[in-house]
N, C-alpha and C. Protein backbone atom coordinates (compact mmCIF):
# COMPACT_ATOMS: atom_id res chain seq x y z
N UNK A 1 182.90 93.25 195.02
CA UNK A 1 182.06 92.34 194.26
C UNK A 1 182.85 91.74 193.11
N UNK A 2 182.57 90.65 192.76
CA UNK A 2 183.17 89.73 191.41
C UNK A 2 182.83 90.29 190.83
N UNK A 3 183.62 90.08 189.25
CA UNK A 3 182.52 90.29 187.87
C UNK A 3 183.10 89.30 187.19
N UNK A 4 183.58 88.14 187.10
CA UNK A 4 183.55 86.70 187.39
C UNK A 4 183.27 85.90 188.14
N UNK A 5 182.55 84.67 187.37
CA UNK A 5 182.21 83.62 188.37
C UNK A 5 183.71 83.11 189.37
N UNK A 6 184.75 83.02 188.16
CA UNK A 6 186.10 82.35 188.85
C UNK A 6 186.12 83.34 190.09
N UNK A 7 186.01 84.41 190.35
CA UNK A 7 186.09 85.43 191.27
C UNK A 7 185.22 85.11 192.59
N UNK A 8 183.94 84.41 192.49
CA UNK A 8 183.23 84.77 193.85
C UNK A 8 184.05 82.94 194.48
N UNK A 9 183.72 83.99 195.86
CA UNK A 9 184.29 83.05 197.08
C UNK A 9 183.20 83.41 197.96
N UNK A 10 184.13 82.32 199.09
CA UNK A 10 182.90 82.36 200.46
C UNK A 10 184.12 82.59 201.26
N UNK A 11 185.31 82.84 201.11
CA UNK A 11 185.90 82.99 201.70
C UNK A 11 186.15 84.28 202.47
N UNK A 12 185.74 84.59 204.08
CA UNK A 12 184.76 85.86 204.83
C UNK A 12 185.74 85.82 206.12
N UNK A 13 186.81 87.05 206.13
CA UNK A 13 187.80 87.58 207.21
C UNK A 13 186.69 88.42 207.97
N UNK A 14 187.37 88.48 209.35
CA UNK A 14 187.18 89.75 210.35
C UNK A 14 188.50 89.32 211.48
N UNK A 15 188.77 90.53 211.26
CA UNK A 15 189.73 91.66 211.74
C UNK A 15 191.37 90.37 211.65
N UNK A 16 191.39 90.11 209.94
CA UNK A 16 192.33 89.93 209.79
C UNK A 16 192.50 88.33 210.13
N UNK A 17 191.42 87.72 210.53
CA UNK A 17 191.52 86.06 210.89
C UNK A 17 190.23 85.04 209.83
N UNK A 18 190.67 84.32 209.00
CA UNK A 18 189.92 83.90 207.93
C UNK A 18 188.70 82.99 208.86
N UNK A 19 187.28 83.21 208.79
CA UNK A 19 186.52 82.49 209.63
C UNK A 19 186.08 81.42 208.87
N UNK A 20 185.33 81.52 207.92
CA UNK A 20 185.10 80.99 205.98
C UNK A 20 186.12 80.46 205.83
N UNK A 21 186.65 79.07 205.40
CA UNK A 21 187.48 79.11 204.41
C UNK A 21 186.76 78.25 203.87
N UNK A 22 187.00 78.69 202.27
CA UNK A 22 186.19 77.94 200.89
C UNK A 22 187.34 76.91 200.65
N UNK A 23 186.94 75.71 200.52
CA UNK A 23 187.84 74.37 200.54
C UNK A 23 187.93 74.30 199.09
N UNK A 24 186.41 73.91 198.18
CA UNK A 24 186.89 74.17 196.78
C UNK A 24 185.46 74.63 196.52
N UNK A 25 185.41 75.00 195.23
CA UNK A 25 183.97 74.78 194.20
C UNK A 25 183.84 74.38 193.27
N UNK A 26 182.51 74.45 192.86
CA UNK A 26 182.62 74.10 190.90
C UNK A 26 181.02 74.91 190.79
N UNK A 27 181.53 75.43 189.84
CA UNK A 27 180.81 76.15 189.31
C UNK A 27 179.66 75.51 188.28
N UNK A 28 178.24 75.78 188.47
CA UNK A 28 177.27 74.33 188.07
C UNK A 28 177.01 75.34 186.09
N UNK A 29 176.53 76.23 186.53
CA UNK A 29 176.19 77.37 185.47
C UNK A 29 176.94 78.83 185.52
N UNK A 30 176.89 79.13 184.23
CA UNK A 30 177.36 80.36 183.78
C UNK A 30 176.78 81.39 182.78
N UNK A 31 176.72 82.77 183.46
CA UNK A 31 175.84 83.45 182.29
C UNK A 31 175.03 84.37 183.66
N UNK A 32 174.14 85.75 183.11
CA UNK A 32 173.31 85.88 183.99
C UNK A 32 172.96 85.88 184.97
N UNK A 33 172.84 84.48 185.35
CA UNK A 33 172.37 83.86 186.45
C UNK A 33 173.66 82.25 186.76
N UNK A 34 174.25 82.79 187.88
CA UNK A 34 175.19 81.51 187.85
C UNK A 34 175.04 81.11 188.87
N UNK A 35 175.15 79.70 189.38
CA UNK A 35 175.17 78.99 190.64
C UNK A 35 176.48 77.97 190.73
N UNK A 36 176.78 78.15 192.26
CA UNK A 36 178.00 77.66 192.00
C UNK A 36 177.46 76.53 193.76
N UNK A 37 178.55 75.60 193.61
CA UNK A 37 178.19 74.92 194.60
C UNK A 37 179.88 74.86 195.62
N UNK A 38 179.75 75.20 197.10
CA UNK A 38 180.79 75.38 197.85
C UNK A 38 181.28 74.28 198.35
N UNK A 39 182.34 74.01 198.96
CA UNK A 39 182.65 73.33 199.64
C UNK A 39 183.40 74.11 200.85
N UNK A 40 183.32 74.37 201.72
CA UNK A 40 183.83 75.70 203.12
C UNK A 40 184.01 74.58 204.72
N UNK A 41 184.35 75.51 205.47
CA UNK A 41 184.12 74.99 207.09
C UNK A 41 184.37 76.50 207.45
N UNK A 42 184.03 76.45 208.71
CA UNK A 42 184.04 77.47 209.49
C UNK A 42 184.98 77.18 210.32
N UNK A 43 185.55 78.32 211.48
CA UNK A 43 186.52 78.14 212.04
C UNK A 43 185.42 78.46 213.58
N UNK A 44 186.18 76.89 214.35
CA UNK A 44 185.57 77.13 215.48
C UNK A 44 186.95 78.33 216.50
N UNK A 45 185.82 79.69 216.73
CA UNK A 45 186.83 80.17 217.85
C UNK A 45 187.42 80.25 218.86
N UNK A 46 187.18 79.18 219.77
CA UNK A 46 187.33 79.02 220.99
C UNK A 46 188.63 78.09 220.95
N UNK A 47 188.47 76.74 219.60
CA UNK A 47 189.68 75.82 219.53
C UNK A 47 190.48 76.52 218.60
N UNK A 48 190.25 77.35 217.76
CA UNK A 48 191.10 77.88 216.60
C UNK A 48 191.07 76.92 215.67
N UNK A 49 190.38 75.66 215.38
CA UNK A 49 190.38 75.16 214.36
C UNK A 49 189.24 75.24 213.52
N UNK A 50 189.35 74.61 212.23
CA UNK A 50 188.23 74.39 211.52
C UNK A 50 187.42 73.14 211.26
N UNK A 51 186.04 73.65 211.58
CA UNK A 51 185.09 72.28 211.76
C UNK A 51 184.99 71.54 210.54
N UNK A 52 184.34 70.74 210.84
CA UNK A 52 183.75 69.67 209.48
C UNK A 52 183.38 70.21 208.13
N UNK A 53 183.89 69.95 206.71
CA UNK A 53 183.49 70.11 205.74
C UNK A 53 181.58 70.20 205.87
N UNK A 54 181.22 71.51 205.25
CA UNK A 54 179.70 72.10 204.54
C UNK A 54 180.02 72.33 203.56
N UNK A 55 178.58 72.27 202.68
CA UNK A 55 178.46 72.54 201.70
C UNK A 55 177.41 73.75 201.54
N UNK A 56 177.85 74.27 200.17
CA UNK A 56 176.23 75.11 199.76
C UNK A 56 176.09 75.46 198.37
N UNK A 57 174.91 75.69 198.08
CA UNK A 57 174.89 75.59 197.06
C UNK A 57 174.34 77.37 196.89
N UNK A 58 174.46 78.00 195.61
CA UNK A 58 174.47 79.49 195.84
C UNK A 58 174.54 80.09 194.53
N UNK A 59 173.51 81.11 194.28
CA UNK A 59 173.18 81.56 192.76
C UNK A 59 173.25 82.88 193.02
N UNK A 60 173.74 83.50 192.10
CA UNK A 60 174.09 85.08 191.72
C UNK A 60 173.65 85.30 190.10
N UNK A 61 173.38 86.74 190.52
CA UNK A 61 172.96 87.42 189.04
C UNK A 61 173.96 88.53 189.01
N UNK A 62 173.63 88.96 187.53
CA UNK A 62 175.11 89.42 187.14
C UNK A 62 174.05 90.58 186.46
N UNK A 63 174.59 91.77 187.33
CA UNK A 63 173.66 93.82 186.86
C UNK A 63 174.98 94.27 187.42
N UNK A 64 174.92 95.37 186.21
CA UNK A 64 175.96 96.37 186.09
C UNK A 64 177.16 96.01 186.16
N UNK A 65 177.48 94.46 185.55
CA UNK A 65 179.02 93.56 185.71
C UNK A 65 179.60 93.36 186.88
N UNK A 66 178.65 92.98 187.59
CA UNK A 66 179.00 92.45 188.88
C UNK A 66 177.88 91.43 189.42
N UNK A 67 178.67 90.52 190.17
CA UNK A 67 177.59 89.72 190.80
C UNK A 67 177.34 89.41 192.12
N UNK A 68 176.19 89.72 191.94
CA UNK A 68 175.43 89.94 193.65
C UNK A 68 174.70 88.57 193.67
N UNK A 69 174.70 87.99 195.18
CA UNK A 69 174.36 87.33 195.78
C UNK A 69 172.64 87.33 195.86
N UNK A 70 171.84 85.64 195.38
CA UNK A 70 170.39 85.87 195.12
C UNK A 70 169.96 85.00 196.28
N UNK A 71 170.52 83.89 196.67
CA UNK A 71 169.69 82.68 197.33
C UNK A 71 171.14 81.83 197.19
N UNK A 72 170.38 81.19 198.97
CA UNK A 72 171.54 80.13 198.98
C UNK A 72 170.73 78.54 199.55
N UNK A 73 171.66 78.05 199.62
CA UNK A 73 171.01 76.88 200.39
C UNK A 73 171.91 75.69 200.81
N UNK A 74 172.08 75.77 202.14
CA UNK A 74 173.35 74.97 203.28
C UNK A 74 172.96 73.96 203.23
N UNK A 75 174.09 72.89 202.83
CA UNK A 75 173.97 71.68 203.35
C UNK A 75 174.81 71.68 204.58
N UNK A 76 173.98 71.22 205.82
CA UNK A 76 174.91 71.44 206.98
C UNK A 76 175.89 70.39 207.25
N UNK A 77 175.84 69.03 206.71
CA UNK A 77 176.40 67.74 207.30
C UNK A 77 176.45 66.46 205.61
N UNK A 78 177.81 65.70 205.88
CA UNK A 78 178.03 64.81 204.77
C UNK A 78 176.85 63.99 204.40
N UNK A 79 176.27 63.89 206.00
CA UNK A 79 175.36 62.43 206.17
C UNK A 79 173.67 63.28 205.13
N UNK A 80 173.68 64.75 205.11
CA UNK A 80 172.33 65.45 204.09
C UNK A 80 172.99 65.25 202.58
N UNK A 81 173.74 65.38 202.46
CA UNK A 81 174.98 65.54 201.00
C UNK A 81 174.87 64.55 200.88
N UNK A 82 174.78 63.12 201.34
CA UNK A 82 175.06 61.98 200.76
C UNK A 82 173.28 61.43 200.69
N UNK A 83 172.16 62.21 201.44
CA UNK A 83 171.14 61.87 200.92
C UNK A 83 170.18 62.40 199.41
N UNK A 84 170.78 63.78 199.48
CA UNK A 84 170.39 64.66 198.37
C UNK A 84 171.16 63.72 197.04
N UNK A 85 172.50 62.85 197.01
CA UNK A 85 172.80 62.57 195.96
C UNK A 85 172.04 61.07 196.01
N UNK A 86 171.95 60.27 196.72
CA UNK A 86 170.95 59.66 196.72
C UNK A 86 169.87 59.57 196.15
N UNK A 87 169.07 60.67 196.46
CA UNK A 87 167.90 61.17 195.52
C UNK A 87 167.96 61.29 194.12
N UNK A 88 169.09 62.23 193.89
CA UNK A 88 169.16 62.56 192.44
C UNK A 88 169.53 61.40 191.39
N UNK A 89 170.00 60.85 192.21
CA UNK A 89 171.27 59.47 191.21
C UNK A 89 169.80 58.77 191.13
N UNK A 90 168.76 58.64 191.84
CA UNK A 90 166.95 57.73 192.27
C UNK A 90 166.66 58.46 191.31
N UNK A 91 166.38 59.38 190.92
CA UNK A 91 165.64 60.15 189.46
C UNK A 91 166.21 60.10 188.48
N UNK A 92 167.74 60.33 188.42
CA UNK A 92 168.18 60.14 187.39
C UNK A 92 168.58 58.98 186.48
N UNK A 93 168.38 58.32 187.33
CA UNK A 93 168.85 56.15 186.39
C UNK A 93 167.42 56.40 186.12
């Protein structure tokens, strides 16, 4: 487990072959309760490569100096990512 935000990843091996790889993040909040937003792909196994940039977005709380995993929420595709900012940029002007 982290006990920094700089610390948590999505980045998730088995048996020694990275399936996860976390492309980048940014971290939205800090404290308590932090949410950080991913940028990852998965590795398809059959081609050995890695698919299309996902996103997610993902909040942890912080007991006993460590932070555990609370709720997440996948953006599966650019074309949802580019409607969610859509939205927000619509509320926010």
């Amino acid at each position: 487990m982290a006990e920094t935000p700089d610390e948590i990843t999505l980045n998730y091996e088995e048996e020694g072959t990275l399936i996860v790889k976390e492309v980048d993040k940014v971290i939205l909040s800090k404290g308590a309760w932090t949410t950080i937003l991913f940028r990852y792909q998965d590795l398809n196994k059959t081609s050995g490569e890695y698919g299309p940039d996902k996103y997610s977005i993902r909040r942890y709380q912080k007991r006993n100096g460590q932070y555990l995993p609370k709720s997440k929420f996948n953006i599966s595709s650019a074309a949802q990512a580019k409607k969610i900012i859509e939205a927000l940029q619509e509320w926010i002007d």
